[in-house]
Protein backbone atom coordinates (compact mmCIF):
# COMPACT_ATOMS: atom_id res chain seq x y z
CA UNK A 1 0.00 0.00 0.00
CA UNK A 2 1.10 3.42 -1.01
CA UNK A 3 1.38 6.10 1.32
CA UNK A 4 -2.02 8.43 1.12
CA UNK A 5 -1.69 11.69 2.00
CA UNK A 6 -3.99 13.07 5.00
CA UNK A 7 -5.91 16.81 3.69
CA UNK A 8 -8.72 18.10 5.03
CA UNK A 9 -12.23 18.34 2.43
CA UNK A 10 -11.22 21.93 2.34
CA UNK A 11 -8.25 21.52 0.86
CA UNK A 12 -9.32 19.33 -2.22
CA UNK A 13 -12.51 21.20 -3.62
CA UNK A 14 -12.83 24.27 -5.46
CA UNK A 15 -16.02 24.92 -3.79
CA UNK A 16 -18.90 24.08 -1.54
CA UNK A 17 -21.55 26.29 -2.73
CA UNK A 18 -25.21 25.86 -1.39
CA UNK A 19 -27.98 25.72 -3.69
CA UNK A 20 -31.37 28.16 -4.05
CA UNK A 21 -34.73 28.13 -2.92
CA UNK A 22 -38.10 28.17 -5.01
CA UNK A 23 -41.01 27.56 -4.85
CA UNK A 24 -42.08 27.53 -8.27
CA UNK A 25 -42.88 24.80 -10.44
CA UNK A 26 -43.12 25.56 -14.13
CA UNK A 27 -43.06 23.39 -17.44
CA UNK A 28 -40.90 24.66 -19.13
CA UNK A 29 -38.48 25.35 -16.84
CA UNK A 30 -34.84 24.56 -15.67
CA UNK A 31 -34.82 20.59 -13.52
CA UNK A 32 -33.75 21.41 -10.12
CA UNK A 33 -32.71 18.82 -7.55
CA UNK A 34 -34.79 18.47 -4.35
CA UNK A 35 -34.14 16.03 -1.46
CA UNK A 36 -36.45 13.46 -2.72
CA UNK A 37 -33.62 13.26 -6.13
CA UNK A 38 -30.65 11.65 -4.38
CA UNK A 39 -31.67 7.80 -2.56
CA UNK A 40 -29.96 6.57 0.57
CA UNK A 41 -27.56 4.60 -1.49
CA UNK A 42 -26.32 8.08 -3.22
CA UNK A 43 -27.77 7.06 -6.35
CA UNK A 44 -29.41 9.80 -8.50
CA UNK A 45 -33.34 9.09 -8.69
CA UNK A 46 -35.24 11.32 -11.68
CA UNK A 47 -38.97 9.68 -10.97
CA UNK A 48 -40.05 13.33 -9.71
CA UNK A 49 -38.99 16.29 -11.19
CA UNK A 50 -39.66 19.88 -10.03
CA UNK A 51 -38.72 22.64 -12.35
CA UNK A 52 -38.15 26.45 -11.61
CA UNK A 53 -38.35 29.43 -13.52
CA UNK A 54 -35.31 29.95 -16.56
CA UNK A 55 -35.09 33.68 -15.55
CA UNK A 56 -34.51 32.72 -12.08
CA UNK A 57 -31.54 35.00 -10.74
CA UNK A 58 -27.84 34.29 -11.61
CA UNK A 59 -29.74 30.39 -12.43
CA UNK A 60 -26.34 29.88 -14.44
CA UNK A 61 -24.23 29.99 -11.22
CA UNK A 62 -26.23 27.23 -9.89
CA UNK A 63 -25.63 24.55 -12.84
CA UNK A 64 -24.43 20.97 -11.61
CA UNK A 65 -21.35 19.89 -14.33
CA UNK A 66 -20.12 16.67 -14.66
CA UNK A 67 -17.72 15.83 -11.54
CA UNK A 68 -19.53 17.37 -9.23
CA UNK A 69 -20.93 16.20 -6.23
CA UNK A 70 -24.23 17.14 -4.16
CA UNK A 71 -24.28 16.83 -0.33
CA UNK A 72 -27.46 16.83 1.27
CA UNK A 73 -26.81 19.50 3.96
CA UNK A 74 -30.52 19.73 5.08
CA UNK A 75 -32.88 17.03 5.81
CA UNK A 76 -34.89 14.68 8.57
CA UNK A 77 -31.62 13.56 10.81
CA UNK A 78 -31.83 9.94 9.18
CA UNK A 79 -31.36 11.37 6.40
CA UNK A 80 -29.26 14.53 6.33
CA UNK A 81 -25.79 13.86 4.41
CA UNK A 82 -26.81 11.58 1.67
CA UNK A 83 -24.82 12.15 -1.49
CA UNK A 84 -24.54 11.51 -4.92
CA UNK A 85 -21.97 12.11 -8.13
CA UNK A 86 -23.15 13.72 -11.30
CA UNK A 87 -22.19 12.36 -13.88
CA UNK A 88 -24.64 14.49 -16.29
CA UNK A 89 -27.52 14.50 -17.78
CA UNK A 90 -29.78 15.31 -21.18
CA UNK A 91 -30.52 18.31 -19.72
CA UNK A 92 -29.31 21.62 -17.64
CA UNK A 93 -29.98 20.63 -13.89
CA UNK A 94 -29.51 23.47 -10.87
CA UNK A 95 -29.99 22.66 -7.33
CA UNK A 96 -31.76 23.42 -4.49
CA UNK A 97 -30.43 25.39 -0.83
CA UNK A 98 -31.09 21.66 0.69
CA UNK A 99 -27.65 20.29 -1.14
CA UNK A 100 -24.41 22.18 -1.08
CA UNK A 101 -22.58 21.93 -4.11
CA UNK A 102 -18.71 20.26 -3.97
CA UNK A 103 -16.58 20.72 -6.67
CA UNK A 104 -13.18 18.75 -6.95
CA UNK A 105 -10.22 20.30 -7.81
CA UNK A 106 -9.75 17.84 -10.69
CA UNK A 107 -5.81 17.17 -10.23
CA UNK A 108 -6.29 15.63 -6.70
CA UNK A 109 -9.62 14.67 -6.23
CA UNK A 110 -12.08 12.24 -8.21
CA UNK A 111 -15.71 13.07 -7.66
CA UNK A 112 -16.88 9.11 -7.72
CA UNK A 113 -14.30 8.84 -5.05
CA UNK A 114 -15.10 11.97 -3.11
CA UNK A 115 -19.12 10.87 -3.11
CA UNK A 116 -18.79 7.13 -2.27
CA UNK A 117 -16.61 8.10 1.22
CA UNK A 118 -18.90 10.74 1.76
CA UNK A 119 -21.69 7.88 1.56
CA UNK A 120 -19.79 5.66 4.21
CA UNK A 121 -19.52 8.09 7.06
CA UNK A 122 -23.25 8.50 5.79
CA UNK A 123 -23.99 5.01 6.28
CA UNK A 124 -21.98 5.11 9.71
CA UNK A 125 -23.64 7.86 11.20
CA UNK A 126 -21.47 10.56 10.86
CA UNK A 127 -23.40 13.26 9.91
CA UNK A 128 -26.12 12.48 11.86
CA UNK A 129 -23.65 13.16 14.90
CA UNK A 130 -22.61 16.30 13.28
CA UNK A 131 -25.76 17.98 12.29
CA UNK A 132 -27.91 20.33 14.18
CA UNK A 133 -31.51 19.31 15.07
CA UNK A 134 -34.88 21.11 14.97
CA UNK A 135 -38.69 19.37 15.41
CA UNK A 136 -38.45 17.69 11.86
CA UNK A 137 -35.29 19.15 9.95
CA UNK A 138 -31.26 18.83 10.88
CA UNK A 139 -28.52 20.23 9.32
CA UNK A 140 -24.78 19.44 8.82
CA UNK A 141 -22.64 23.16 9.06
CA UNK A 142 -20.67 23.86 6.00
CA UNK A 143 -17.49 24.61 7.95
CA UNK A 144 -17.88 21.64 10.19
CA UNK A 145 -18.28 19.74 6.31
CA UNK A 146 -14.62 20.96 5.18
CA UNK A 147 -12.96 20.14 8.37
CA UNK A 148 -13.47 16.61 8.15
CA UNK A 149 -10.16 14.71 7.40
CA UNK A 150 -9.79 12.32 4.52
CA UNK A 151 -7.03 9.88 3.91
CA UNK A 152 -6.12 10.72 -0.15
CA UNK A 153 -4.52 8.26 -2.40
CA UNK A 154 -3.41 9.54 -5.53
CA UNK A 155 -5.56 10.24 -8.18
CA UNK A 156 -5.00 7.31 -10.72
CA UNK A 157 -5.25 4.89 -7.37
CA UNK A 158 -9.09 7.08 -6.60
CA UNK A 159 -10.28 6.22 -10.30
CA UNK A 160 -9.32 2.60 -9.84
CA UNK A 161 -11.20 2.60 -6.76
CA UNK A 162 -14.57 4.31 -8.21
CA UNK A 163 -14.40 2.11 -10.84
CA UNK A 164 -14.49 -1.06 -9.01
CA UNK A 165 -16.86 0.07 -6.50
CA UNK A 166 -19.03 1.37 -9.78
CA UNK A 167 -19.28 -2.00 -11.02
CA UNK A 168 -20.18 -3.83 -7.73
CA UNK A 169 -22.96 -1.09 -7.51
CA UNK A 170 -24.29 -1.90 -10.88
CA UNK A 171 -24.80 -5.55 -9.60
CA UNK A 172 -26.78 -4.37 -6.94
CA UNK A 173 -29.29 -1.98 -8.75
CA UNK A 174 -29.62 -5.15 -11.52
CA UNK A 175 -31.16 -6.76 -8.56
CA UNK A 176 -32.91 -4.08 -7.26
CA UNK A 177 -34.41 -3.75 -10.83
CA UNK A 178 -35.36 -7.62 -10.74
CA UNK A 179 -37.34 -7.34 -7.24
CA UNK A 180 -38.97 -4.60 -8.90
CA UNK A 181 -40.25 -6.24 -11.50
CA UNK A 182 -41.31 -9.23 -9.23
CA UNK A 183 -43.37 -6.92 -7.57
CA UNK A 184 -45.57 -5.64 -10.24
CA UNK A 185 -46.07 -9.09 -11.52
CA UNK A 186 -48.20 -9.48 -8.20
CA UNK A 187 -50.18 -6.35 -9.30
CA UNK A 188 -50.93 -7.97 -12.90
CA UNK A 189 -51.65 -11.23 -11.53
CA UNK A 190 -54.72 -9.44 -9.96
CA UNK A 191 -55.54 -7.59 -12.82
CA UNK A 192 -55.99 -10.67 -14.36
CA UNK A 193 -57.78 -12.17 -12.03
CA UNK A 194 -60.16 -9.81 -11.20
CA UNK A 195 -59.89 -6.89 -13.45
CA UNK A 196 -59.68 -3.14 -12.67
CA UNK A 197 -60.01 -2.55 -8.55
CA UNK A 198 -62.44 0.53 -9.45
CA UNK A 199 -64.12 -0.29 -12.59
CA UNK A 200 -64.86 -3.63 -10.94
CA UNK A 201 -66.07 -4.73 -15.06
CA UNK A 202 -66.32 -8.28 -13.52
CA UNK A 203 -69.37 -7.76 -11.09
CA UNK A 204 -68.07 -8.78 -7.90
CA UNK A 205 -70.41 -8.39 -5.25
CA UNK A 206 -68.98 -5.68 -2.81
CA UNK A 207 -68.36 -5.62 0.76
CA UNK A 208 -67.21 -2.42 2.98
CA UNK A 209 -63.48 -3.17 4.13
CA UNK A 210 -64.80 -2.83 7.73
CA UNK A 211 -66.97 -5.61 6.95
CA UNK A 212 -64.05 -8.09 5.92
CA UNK A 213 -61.93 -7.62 9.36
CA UNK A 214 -61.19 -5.14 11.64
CA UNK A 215 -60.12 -1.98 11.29
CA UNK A 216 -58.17 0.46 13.48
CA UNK A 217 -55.59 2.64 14.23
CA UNK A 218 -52.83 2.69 16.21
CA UNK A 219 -53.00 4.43 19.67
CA UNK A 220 -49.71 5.73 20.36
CA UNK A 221 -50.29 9.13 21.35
CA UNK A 222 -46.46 10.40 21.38
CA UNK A 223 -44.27 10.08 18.32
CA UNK A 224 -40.52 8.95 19.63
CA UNK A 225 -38.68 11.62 18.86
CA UNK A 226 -40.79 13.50 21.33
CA UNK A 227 -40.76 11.13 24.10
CA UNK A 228 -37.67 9.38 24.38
CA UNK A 229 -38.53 7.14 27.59
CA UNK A 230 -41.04 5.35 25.14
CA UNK A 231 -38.07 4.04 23.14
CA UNK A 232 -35.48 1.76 23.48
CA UNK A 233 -37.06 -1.66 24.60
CA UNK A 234 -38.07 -4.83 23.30
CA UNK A 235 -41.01 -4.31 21.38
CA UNK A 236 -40.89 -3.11 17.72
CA UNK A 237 -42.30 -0.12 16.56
CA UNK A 238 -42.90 0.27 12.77
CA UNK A 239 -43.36 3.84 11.73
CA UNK A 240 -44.81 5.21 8.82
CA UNK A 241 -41.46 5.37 6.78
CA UNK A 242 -41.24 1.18 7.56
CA UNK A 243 -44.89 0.44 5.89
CA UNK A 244 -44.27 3.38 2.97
CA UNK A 245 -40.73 1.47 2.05
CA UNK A 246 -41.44 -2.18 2.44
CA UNK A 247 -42.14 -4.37 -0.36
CA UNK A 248 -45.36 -5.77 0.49
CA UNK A 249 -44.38 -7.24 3.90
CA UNK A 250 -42.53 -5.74 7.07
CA UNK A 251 -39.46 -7.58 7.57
CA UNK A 252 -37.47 -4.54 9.61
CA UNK A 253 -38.63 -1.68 12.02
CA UNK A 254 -36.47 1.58 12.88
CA UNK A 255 -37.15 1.92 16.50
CA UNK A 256 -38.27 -0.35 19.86
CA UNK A 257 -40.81 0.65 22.21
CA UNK A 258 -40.26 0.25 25.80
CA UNK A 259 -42.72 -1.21 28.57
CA UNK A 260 -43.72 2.24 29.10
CA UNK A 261 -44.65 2.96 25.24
CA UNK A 262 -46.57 -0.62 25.24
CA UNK A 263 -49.03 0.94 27.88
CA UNK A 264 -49.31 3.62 26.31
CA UNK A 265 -49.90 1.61 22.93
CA UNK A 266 -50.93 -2.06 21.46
CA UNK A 267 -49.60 -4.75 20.28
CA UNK A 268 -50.31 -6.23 16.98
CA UNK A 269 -49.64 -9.15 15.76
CA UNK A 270 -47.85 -10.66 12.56
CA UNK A 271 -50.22 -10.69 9.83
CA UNK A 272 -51.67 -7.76 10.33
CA UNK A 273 -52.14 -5.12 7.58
CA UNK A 274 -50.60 -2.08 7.70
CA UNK A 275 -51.95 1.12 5.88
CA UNK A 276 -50.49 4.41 6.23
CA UNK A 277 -53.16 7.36 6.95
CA UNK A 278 -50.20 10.19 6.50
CA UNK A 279 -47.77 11.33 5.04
CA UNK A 280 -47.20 8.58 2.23
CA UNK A 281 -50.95 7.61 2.27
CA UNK A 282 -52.47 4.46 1.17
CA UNK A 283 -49.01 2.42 1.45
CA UNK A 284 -49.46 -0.94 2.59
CA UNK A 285 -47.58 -3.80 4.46
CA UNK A 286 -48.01 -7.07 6.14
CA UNK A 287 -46.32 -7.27 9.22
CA UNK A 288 -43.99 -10.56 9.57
CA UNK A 289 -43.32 -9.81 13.54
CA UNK A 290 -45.27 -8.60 16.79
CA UNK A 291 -45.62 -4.51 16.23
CA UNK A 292 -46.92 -1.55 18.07
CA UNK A 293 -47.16 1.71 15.35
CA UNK A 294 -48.15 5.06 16.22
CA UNK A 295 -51.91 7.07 14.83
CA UNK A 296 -50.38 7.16 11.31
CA UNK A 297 -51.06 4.11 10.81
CA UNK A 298 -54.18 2.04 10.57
CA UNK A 299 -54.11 -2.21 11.52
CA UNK A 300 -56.66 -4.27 9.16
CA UNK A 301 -56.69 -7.85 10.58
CA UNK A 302 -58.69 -10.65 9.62
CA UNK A 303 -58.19 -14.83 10.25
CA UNK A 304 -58.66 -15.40 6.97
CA UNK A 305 -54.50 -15.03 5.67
CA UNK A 306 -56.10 -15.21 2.13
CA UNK A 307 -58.25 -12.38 2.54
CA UNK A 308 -55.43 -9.96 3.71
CA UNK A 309 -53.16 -10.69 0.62
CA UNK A 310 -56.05 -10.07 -0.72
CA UNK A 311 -56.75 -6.71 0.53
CA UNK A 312 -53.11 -5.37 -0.09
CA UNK A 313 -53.01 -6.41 -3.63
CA UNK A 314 -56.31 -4.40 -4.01
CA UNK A 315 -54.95 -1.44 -1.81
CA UNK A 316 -51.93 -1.23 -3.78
CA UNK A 317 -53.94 -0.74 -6.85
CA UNK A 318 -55.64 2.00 -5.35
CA UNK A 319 -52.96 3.60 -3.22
CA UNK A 320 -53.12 6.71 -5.69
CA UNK A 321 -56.86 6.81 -5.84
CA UNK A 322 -56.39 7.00 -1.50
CA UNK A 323 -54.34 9.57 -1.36
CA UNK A 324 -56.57 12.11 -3.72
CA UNK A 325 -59.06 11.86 -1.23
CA UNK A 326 -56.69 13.42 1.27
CA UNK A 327 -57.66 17.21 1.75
CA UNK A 328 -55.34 19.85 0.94
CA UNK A 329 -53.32 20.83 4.35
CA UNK A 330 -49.16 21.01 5.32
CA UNK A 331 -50.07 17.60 6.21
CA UNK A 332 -51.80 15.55 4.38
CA UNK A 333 -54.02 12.62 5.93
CA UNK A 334 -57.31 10.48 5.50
CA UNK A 335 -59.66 9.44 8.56
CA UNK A 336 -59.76 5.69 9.49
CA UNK A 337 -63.80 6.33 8.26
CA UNK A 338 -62.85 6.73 4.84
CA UNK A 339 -61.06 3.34 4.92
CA UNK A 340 -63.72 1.57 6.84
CA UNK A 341 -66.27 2.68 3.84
CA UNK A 342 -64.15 1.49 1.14
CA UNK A 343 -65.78 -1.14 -1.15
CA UNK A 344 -64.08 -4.18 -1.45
CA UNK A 345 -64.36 -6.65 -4.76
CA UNK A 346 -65.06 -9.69 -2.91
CA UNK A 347 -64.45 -12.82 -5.71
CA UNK A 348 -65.29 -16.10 -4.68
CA UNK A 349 -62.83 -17.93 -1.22
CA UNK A 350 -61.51 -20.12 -3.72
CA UNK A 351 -60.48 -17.43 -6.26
CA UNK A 352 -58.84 -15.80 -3.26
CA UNK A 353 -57.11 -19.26 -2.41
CA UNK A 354 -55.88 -19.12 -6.05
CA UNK A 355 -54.79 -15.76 -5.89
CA UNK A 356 -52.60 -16.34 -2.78
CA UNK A 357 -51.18 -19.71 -3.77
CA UNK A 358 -50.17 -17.73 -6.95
CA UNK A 359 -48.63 -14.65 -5.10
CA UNK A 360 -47.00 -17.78 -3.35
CA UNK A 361 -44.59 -18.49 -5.94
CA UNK A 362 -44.02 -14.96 -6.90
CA UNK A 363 -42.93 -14.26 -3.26
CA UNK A 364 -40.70 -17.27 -3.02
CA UNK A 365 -38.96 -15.82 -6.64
CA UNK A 366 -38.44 -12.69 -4.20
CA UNK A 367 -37.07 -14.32 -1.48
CA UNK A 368 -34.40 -15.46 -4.13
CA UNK A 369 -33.71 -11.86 -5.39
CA UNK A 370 -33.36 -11.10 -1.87
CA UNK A 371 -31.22 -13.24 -0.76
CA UNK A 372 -29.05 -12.91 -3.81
CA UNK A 373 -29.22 -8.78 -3.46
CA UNK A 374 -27.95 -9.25 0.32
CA UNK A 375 -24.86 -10.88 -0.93
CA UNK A 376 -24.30 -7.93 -3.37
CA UNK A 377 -24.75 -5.61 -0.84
CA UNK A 378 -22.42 -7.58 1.57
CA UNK A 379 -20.03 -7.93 -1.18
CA UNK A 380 -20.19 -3.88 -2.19
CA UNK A 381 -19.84 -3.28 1.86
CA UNK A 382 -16.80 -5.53 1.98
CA UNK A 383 -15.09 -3.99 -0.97
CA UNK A 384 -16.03 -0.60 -0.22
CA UNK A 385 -14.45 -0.76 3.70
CA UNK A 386 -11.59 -2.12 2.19
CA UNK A 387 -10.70 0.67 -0.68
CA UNK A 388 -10.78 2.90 1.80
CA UNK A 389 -8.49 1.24 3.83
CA UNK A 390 -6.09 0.77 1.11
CA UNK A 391 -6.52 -3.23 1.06
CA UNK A 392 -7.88 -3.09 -3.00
């Protein structure tokens, strides 16, 4: 191993500019990245795109060039410090006063390099040490960004490393691109089945969702972050974010309630149905473990396992026909009513039989993708620790 030089961030980039607000969202305008464009795994994701204004001031000083990197100063604390590489696109791009702009002075510092160790201490925690807290929002300090210390290899040595570590993350997002497609082969397996969830062109006789099980929300009354004697214990507590990002079942959880939060709460056990009432509304999850989960989230349990797969394959069809019914306010939520007066499709037991027996096999295909994309992402962690030890 060569000798790599010790420099501080501040030493190694031309700049660390931060971005621009607006609130604007025009046609025809100039793509700006917002928090929601950069994923936890510091790829770039373009599924929603906000434009602003062309004649927005000095926009040109705010264009992202190939080599740069964007550092999520501002965020939720999970999430504050994610970061992605540009590597350009078909169009000009700006960014928002969320990110702060780094560019690399090109002689001694690769941007691929630069963004996948400002992932790690991302993935380790480190900015989520660093950053300053408010209700919702945290922040990592631009000057506390450019003192952090880096161990530098040279540049050639950076490239080599990028480009390995580029090629064990393209094996993982092939994977992640197979579970994806697993997943809406679920959603066209009831589409065959049954036919459109709304149009209901088959005549299924309809029941009210309260009808088919029970219904209810959760009765936490104190969200964690706010009472921190609630957490820490045993019990799992699946929050809204755990249901909105699962896959169709609940196999993790990002906090533990104590005895103390299980008076205060219930809890539910594996099978149940999860459906988020805020924030992300209408997103749906089976829960493979004993849960409590706070008022954002409403339980639909039934005895009949059928009937639940059921149910989510239905919800999931109408998750965006859900959340339209959600009135217009800084946060946006349904009422457990609305769900309990949904009309349910009921087909015959033994279509439903069918229908899970078929989901089956599509699930145990996804178990496989799984378990292959877990060693990818053990593999990328591996190699990843180790180029930035010098071991590669």
């Amino acid at each position: 191993m060569s000798v790599w030089e010790e420099v501080a961030l501040s030493d190694v980039l031309v700049e660390a500019r931060p971005g621009f607000a607006c609130g604007e969202d025009v046609d025809d305008g100039v793509f700006q990245f917002r928090m929601n464009n950069i994923t936890t795994e510091g790829q770039i994701d373009l599924t929603k795109k906000r434009r602003v204004p062309r004649d927005t001031r000095n926009i040109e000083s705010f264009l992202v060039k190939q080599g740069d990197v964007l550092f999520n100063a501002t965020n939720s604390p999970d999430l504050v410090g994610k970061t992605a590489y540009f590597g350009g696109l078909d169009e000009p791009a700006v960014f928002s006063n969320h990110f702060l702009r780094l560019r690399p002075q090109p002689a001694r510092l690769d941007g691929r390099f630069l963004s996948r160790w400002l992932n790690l201490q991302f993935e380790r925690g480190k900015f989520k040490g660093m950053c300053r807290q408010w209700v919702n929002q945290a922040t990592v300090n631009r000057d506390a960004l450019l003192a952090l210390r880096l161990q530098l290899p040279s540049l050639p040595e950076q490239e080599r490393f990028a480009e390995i570590l580029e090629k064990a993350d393209a094996l993982r997002e092939m994977r992640r691109g197979g579970l994806a497609q697993l997943d809406t082969l679920t959603r066209s397996i009831f589409l065959d089945m049954f036919g459109d969830p709304i149009a209901n062109p088959r005549g299924w006789p309809k029941m009210r969702l309260s009808t088919l099980g029970s219904l209810d929300r959760g009765v936490s009354q104190h969200r964690p972050r706010n009472a921190p004697e609630l957490l820490g214990g045993p019990y799992p507590f699946v929050q809204t974010g755990d249901v909105a990002n699962c896959d169709g079942y609940i196999r993790s959880y990002t906090a533990t309630y104590s005895e103390a939060g299980l008076r205060q709460s219930k809890l539910w056990p594996a099978g149940t149905l999860c459906i988020t009432i805020a924030a992300n509304i209408g997103k749906t999850g089976i829960l493979t473990f004993d849960a409590c989960f706070p008022d954002s989230v409403v339980g639909f349990g039934c005895d009949d396992s059928n009937t639940v797969k059921f149910v989510r394959a239905w919800l999931s069809l109408l998750q965006s026909s859900i959340e339209a019914r959600a009135p217009e306010s800084a946060q946006k939520n349904i009422n457990l009513e609305i769900l309990r007066g949904l009309e349910v499709p009921t087909p015959s037991a033994d279509l439903r039989v069918e229908f899970a027996c078929r989901i089956a096999t599509v699930e145990s295909l996804m178990n496989i993708a799984r378990r292959a994309l877990a060693g990818h992402d053990n593999l990328f962690a591996s190699l990843q620790t180790r180029a930035f030890q010098g071991e590669l």
